[in-house]
Protein backbone atom coordinates (compact mmCIF):
# COMPACT_ATOMS: atom_id res chain seq x y z
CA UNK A 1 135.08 114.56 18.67
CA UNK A 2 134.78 110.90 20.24
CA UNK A 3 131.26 110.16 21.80
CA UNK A 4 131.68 107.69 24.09
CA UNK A 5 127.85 105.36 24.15
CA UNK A 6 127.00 104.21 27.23
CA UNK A 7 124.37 100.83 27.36
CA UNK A 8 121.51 101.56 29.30
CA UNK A 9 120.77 98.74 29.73
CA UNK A 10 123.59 98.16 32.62
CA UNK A 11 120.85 100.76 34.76
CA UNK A 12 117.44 99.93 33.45
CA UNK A 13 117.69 95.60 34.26
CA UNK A 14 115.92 95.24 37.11
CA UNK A 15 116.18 91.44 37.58
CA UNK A 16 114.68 89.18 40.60
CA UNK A 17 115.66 89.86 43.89
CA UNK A 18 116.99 87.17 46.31
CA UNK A 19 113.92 87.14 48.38
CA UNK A 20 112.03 86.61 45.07
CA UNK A 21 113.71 84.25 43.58
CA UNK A 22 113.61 81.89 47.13
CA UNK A 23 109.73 83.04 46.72
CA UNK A 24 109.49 81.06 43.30
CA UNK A 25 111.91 78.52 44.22
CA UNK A 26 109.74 77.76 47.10
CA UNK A 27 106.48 77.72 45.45
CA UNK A 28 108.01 75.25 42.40
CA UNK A 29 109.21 73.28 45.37
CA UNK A 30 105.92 72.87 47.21
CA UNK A 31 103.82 72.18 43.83
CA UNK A 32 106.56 69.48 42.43
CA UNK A 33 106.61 67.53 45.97
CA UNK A 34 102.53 68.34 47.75
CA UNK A 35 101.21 68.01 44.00
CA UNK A 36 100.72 64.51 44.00
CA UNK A 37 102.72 63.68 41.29
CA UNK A 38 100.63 66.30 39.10
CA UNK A 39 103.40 69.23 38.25
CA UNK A 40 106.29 69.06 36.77
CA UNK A 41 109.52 70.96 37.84
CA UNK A 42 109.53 72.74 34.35
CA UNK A 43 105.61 73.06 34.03
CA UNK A 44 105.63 75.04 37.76
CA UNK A 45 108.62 77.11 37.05
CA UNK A 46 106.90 78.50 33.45
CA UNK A 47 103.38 78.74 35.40
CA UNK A 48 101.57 82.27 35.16
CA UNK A 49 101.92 83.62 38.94
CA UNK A 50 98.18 83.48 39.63
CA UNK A 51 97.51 79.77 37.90
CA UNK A 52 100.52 78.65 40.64
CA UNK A 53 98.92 80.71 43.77
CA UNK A 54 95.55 79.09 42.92
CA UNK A 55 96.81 75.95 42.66
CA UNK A 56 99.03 76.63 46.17
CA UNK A 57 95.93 77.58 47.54
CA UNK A 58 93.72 74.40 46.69
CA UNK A 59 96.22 72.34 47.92
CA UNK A 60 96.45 74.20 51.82
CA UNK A 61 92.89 73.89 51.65
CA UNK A 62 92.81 70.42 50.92
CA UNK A 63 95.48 69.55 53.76
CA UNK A 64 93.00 71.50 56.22
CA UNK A 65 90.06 70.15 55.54
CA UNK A 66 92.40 66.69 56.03
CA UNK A 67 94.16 67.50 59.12
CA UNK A 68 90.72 68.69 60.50
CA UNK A 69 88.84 65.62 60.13
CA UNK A 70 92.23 63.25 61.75
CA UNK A 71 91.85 65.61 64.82
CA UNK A 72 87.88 64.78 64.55
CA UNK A 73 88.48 61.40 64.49
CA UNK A 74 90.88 61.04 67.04
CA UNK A 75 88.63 62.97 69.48
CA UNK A 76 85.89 60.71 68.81
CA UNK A 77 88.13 57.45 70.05
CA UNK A 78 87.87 56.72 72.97
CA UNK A 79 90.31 58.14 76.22
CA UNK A 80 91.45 55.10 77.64
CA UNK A 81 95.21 54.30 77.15
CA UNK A 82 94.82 50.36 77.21
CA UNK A 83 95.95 48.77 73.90
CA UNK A 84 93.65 47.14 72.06
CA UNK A 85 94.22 43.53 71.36
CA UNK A 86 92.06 40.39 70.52
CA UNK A 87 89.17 39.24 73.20
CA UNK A 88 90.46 35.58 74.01
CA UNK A 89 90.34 34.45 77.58
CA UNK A 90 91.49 30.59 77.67
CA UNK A 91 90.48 28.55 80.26
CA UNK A 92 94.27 26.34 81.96
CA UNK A 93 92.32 23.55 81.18
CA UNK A 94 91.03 23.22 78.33
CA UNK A 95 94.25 24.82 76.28
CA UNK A 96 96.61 22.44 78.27
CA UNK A 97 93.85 19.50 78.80
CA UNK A 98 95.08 18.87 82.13
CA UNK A 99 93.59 15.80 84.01
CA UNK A 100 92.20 17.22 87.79
């Protein structure tokens, strides 16, 4: 009698899904270049889920609060579309010193 032994391992692997794995990628992605500097590729990737959410979170917040006060700002300027330059007004003659 041969018994043939099958792995189950071939039907129990569930591994990450394409839409999950672009999930992670894009989360590493956004830490590593919005961090500031702060995360490294490696660091991000090895992250517990929620420590990289919360940190994902902080960081829309902070670009919020930012992109709030720049539209603050820039409705507190005035609405006139004339550049701003310096304030001289020179007199013909006394910049050329011409003799009347």
């Amino acid at each position: 009698m041969l018994l043939q032994l099958t792995s189950l391992l071939v039907l129990t692997f569930f591994g990450l899904t394409p839409q999950y794995r672009k999930l992670i990628f894009d989360q590493v992605h956004d830490l590593v270049f919005h961090g500031g500097g702060g995360f490294q590729y490696y660091d991000v990737y090895n992250m517990p889920i929620w420590l990289r959410s919360f940190h994902i979170k902080k960081i829309s917040d902070f670009n919020k609060k930012e992109n709030e006060k720049m539209e603050q700002a820039q409705k507190g300027q005035s609405n006139s579309n004339q550049p701003m330059g310096p304030n001289i007004n020179p007199t013909p003659s006394s910049t050329y010193n011409f003799k009347k």
